[in-house]
N, C-alpha and C. Protein backbone atom coordinates (compact mmCIF):
# COMPACT_ATOMS: atom_id res chain seq x y z
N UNK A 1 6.34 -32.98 -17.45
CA UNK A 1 7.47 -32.06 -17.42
C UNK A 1 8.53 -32.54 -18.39
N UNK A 2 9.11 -31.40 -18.89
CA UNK A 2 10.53 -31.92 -19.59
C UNK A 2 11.96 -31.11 -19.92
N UNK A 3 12.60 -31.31 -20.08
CA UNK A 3 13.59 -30.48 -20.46
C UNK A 3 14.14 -29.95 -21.64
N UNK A 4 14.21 -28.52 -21.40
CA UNK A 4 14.77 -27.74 -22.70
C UNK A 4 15.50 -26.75 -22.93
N UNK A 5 16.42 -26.41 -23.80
CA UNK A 5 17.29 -25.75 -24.02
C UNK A 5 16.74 -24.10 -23.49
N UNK A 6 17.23 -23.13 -22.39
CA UNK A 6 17.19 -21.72 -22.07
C UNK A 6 17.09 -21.12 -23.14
N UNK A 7 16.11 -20.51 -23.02
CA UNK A 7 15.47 -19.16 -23.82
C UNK A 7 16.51 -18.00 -23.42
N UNK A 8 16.79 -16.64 -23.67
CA UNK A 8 16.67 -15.46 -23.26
C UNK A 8 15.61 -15.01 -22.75
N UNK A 9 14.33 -15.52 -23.49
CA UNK A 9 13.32 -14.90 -22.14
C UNK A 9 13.20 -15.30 -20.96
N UNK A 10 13.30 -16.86 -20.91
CA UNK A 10 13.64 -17.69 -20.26
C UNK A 10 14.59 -17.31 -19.09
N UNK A 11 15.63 -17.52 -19.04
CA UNK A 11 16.78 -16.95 -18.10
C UNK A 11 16.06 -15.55 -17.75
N UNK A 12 16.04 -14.06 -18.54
CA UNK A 12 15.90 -13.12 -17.61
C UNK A 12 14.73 -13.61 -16.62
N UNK A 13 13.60 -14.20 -17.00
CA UNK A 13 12.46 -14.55 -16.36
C UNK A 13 13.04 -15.20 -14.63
N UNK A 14 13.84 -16.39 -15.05
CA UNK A 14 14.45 -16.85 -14.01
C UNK A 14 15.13 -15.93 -13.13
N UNK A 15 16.06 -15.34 -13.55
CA UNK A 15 16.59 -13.36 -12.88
C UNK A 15 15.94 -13.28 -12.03
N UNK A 16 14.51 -13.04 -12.12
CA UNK A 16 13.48 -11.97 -11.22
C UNK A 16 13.01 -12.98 -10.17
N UNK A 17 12.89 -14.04 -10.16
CA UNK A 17 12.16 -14.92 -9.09
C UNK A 17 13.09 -14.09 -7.58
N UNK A 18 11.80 -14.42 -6.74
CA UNK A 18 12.35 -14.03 -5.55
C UNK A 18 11.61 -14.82 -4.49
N UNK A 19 12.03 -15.67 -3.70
CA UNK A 19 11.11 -16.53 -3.06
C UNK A 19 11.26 -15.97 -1.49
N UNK A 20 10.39 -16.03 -0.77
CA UNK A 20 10.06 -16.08 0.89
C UNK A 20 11.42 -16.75 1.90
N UNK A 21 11.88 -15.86 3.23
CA UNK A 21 12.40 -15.99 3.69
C UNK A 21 12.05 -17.34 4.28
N UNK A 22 12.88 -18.41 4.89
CA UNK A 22 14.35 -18.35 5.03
C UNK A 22 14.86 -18.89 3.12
N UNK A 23 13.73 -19.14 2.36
CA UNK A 23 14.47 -19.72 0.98
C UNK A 23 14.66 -18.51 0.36
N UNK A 24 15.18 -17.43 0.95
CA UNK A 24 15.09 -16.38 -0.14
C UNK A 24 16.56 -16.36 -0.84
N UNK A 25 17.34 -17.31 -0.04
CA UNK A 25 19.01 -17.64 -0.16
C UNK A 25 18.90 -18.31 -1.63
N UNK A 26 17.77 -19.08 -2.47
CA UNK A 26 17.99 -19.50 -3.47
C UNK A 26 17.39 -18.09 -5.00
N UNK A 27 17.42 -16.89 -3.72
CA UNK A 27 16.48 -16.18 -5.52
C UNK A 27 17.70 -15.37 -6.80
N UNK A 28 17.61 -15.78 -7.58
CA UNK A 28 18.50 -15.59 -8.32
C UNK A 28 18.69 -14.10 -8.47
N UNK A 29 18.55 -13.39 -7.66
CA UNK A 29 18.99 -11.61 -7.35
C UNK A 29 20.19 -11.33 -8.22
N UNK A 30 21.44 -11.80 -8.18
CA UNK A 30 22.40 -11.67 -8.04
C UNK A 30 22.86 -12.14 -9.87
N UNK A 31 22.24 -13.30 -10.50
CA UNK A 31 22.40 -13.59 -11.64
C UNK A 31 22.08 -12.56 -12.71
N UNK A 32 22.55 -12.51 -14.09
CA UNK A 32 22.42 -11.91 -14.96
C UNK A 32 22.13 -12.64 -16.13
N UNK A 33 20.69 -12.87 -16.92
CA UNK A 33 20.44 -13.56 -18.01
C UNK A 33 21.28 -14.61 -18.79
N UNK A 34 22.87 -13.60 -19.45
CA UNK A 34 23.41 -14.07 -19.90
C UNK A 34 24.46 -14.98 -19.57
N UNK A 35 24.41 -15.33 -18.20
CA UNK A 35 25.49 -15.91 -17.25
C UNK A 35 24.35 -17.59 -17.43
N UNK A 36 23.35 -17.67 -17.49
CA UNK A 36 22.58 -18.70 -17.60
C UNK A 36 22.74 -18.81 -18.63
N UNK A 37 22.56 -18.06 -19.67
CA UNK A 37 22.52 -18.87 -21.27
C UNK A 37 23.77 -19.49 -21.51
N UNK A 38 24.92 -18.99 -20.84
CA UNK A 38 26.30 -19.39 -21.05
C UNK A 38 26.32 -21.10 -20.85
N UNK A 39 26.96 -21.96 -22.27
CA UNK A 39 26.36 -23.28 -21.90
C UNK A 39 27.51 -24.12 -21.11
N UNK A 40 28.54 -23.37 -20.52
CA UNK A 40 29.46 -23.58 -19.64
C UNK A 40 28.29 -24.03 -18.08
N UNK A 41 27.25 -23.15 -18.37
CA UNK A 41 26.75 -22.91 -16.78
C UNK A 41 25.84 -24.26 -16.57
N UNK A 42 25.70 -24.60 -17.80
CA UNK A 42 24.60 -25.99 -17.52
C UNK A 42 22.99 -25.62 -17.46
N UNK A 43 22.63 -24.51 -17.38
CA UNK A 43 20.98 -24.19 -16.91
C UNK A 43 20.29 -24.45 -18.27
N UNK A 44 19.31 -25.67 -17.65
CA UNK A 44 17.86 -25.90 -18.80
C UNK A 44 17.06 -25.53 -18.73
N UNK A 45 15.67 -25.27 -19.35
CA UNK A 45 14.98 -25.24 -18.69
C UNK A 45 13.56 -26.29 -18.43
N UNK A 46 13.06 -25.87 -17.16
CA UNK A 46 11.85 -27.45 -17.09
C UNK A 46 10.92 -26.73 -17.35
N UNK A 47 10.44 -27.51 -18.80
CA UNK A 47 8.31 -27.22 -19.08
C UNK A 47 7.71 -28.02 -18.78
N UNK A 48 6.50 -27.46 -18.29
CA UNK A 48 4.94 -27.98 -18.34
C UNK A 48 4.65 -28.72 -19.34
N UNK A 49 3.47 -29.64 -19.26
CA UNK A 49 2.73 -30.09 -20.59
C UNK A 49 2.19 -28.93 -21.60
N UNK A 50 2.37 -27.89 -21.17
CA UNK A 50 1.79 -26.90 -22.54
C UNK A 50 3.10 -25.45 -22.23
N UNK A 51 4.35 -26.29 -22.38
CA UNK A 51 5.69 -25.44 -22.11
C UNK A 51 5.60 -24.64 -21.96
N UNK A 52 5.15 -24.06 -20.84
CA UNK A 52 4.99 -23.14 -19.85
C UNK A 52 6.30 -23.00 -19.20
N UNK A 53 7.32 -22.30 -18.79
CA UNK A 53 8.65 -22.06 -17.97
C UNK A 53 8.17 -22.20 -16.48
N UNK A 54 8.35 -23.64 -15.73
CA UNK A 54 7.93 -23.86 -14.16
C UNK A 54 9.05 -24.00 -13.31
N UNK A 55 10.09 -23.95 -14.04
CA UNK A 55 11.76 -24.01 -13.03
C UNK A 55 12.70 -24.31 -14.28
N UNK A 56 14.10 -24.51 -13.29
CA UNK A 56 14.86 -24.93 -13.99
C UNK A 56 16.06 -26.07 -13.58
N UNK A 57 17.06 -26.32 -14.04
CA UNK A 57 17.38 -27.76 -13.78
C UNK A 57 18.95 -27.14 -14.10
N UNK A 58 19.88 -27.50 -13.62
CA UNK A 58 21.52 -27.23 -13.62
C UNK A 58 22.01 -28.27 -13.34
N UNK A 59 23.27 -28.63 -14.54
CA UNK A 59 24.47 -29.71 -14.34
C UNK A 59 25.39 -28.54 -14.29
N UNK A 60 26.18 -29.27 -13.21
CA UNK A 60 28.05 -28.88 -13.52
C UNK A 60 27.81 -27.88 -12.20
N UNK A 61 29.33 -26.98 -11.93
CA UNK A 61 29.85 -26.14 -11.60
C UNK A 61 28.40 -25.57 -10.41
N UNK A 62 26.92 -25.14 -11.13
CA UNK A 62 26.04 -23.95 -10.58
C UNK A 62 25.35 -25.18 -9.46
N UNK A 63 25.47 -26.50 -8.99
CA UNK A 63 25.25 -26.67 -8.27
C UNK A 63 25.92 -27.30 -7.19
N UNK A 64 27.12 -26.37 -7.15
CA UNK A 64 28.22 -26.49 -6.46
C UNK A 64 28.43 -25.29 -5.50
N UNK A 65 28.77 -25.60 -4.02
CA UNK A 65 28.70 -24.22 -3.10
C UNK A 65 29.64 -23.52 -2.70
N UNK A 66 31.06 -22.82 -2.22
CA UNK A 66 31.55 -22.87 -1.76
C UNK A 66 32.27 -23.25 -0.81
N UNK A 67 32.66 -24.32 -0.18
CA UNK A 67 33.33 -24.89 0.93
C UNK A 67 33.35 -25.98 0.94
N UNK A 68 32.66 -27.07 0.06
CA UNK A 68 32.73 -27.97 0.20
C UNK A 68 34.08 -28.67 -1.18
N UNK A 69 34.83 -29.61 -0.69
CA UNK A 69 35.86 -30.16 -1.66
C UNK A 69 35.47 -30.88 -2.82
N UNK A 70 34.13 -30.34 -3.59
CA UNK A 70 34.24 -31.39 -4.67
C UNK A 70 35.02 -31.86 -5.55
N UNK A 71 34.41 -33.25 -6.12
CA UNK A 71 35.69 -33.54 -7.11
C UNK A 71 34.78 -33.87 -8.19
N UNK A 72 35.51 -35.02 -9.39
CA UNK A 72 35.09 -35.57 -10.66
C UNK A 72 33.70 -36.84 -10.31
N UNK A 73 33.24 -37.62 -9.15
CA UNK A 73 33.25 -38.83 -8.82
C UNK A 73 31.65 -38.73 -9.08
N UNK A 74 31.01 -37.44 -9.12
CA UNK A 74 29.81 -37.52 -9.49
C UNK A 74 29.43 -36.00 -9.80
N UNK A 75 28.07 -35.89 -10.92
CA UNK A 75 27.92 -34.83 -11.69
C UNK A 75 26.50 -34.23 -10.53
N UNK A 76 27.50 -32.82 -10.45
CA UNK A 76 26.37 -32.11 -9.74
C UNK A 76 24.78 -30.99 -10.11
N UNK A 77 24.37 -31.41 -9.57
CA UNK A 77 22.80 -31.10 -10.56
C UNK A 77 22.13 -30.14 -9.34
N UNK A 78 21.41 -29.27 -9.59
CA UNK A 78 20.52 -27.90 -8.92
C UNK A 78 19.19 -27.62 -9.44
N UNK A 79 18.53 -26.67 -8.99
CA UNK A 79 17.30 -26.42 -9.77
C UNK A 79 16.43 -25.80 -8.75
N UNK A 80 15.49 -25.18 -9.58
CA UNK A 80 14.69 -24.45 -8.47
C UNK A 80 12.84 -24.36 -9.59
N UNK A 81 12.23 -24.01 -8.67
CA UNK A 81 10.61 -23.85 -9.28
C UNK A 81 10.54 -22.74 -9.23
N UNK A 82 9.88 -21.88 -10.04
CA UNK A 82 9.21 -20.91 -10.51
C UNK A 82 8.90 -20.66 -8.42
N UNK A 83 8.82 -19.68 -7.73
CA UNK A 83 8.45 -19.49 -6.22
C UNK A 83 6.51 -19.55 -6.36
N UNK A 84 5.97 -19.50 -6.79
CA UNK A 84 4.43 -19.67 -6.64
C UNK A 84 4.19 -20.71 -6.61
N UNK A 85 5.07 -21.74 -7.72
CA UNK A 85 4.71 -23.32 -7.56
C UNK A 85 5.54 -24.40 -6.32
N UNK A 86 6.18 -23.17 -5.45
CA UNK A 86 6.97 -24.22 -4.36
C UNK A 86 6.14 -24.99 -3.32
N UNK A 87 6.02 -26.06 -2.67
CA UNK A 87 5.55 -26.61 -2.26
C UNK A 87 3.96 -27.01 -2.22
N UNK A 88 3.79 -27.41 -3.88
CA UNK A 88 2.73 -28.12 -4.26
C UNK A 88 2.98 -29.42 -4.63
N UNK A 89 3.71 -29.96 -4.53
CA UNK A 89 4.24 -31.62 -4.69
C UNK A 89 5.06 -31.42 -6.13
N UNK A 90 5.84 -30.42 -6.52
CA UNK A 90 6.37 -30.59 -7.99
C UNK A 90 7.88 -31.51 -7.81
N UNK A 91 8.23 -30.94 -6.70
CA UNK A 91 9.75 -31.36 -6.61
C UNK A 91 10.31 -32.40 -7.02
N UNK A 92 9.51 -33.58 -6.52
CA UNK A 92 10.09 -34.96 -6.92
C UNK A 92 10.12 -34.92 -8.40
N UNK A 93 9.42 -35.42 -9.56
CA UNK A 93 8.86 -34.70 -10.35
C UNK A 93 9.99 -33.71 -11.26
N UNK A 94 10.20 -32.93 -10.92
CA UNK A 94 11.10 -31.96 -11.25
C UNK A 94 12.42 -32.65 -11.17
N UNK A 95 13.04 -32.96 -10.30
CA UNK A 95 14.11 -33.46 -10.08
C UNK A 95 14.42 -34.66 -10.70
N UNK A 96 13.57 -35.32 -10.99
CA UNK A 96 13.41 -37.30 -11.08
C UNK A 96 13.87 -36.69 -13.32
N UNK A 97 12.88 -35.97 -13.78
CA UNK A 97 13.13 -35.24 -14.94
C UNK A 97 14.16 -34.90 -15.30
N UNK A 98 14.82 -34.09 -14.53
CA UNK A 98 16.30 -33.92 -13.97
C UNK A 98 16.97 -35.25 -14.43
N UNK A 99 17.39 -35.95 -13.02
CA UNK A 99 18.02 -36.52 -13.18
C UNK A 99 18.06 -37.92 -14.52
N UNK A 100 16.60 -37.84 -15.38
CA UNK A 100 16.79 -38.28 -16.27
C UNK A 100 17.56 -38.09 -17.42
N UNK A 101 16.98 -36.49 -17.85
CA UNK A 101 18.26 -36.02 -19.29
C UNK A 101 19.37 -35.86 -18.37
N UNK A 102 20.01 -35.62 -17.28
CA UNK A 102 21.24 -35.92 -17.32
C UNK A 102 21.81 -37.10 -17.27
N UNK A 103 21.40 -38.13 -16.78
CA UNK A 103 22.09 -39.46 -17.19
C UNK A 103 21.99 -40.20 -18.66
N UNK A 104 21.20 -39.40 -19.42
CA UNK A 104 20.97 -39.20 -21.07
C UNK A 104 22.54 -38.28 -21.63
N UNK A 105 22.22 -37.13 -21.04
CA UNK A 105 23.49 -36.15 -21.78
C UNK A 105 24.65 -36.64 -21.43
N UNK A 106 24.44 -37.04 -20.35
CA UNK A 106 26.10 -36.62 -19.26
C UNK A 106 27.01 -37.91 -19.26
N UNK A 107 26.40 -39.37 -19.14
CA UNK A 107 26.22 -40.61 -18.74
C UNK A 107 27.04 -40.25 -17.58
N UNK A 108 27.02 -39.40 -16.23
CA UNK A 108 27.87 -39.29 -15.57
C UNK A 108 27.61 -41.17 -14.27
N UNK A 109 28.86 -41.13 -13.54
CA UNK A 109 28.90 -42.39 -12.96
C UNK A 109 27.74 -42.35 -11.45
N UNK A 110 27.48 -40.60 -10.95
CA UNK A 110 26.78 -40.78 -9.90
C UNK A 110 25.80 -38.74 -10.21
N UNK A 111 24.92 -38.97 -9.11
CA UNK A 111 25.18 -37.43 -9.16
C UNK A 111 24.86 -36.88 -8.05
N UNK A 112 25.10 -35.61 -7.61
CA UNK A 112 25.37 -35.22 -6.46
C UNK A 112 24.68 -34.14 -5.99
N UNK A 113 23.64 -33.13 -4.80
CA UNK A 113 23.21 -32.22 -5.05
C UNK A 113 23.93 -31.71 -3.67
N UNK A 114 23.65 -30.60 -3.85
CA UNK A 114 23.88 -29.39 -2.06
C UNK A 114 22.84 -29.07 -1.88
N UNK A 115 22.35 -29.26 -0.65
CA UNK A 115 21.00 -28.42 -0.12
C UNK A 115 21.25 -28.36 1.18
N UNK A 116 20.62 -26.82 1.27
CA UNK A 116 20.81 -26.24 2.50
C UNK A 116 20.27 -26.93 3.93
N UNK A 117 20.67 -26.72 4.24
CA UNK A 117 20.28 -27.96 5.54
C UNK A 117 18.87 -27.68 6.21
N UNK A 118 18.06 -26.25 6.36
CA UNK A 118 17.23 -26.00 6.56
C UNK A 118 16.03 -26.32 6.31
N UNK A 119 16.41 -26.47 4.48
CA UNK A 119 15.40 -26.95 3.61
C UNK A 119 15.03 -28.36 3.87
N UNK A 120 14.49 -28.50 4.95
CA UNK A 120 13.83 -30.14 5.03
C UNK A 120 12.83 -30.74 3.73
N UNK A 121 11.98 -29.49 3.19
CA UNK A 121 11.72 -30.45 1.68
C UNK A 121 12.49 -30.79 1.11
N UNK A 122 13.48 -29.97 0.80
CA UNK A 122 14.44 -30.43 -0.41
C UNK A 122 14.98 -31.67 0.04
N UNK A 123 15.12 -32.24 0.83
CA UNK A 123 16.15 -33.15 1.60
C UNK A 123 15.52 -34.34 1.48
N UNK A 124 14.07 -34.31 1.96
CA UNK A 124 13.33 -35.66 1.81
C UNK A 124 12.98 -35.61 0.31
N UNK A 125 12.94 -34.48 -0.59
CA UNK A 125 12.98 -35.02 -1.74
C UNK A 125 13.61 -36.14 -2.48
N UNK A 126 15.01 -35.20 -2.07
CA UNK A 126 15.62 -35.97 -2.92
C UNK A 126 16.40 -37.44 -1.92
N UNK A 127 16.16 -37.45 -0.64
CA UNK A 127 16.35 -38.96 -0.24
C UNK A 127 15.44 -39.84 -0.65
N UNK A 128 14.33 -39.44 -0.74
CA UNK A 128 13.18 -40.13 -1.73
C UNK A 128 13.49 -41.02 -2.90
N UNK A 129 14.27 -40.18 -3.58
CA UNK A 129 15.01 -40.03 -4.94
C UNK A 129 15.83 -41.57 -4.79
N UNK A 130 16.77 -41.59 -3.42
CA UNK A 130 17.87 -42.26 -3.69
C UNK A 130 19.20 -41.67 -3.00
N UNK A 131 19.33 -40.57 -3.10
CA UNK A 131 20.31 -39.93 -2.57
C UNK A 131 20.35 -40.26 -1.01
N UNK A 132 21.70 -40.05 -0.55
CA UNK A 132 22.24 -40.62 0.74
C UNK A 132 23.53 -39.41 0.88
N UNK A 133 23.44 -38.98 2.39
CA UNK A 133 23.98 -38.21 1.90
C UNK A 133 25.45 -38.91 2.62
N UNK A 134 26.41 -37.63 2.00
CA UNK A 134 27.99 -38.20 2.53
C UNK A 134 28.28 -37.52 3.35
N UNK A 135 28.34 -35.82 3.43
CA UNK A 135 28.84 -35.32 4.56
C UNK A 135 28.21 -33.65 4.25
N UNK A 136 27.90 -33.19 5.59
CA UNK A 136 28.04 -31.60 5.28
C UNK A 136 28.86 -30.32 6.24
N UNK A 137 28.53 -29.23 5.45
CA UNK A 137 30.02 -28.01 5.66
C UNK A 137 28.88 -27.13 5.88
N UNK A 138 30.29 -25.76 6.20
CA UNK A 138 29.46 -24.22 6.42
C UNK A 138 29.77 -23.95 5.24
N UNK A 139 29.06 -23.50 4.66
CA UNK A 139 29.30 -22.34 2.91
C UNK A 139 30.66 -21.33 3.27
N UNK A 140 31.27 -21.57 2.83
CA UNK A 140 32.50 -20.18 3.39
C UNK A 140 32.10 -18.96 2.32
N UNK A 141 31.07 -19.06 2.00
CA UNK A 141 30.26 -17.56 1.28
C UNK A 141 29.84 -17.14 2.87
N UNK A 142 28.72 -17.35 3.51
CA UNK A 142 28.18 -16.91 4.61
C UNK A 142 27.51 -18.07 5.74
N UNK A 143 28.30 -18.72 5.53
CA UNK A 143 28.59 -19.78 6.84
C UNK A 143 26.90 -20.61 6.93
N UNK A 144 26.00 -20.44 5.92
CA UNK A 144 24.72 -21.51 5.72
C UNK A 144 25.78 -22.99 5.96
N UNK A 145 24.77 -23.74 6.86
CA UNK A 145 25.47 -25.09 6.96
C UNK A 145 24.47 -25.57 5.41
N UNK A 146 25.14 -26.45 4.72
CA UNK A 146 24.76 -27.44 3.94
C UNK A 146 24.89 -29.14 3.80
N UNK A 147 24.21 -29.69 3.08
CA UNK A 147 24.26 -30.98 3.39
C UNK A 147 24.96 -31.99 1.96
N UNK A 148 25.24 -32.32 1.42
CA UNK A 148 26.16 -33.14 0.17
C UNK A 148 25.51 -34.95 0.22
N UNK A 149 24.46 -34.76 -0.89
CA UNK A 149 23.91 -36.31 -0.62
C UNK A 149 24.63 -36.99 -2.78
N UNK A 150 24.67 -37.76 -2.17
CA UNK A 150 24.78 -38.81 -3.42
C UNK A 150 24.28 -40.02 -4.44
N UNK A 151 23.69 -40.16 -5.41
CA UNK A 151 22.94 -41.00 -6.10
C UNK A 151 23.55 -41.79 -7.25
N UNK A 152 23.65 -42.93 -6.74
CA UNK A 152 24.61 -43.75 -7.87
C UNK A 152 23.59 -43.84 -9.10
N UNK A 153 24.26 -44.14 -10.48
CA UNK A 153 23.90 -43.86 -11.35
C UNK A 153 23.37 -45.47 -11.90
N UNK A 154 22.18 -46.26 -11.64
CA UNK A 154 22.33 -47.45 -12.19
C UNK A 154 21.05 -47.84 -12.85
């Protein structure tokens, strides 16, 4: 896997994913192509060995939720798989990729993700990872509890 700069085909592609209830809270319904290409938003994207589009990977702001008080103290990172390839062992993998070019781009001091509290993969993923978490909130979008874990940068 690796990381690379968003296509336009790319992003609308990402648009259309729609994954299975209860994760259907992550399908990008609501996004519009050009809101991803925007390089304010942070979205890369993650290829295959024969760069194939299998997810994507977010610094900054897009993996940030409503309700919770973030601050500067660590760089927040998101991402999601293509929904056909979810729970075939990509995650770690995906994320670990992740969190490589960003401590390449960013040199940030820690980094930080939100995941929904439901999502027990996502969670042992990324405690796997390293992450620990600090504390979690209700989304004051629609009251999803979430969880706020942290990974020092060393």
């Amino acid at each position: 896997m690796r990381i690379a700069p968003l296509s336009p085909v790319q992003a609308a592609d990402i648009c259309s994913w729609r994954y299975p209830a209860p994760y259907d809270c992550y399908d990008m319904a609501g996004a519009r192509p050009e809101e991803l290409l925007d390089p304010d938003a942070g979205f890369h994207a993650l290829l295959d060995d024969a760069d194939r589009l299998i997810g994507f990977r977010s610094f900054g702001v897009d993996g940030q939720v409503p309700g919770w008080a973030y601050d500067d103290s660590a760089l927040d990172t998101g991402g999601g798989l293509r929904p056909e390839l979810v729970g075939q062992g990509l995650g770690r993998e995906a994320i670990r990729v992740g969190l490589e070019y960003g401590r390449a781009a960013f040199a940030p001091p820690a980094f930080r993700v939100t995941v929904a509290s439901f999502n027990l993969r996502a969670l042992r993923t990324v405690t796997s990872l390293g992450f620990e978490r600090v504390g979690q909130f209700d989304a004051s979008t629609d009251g999803r509890r979430f969880e706020v874990l942290v990974r020092q940068v060393g």
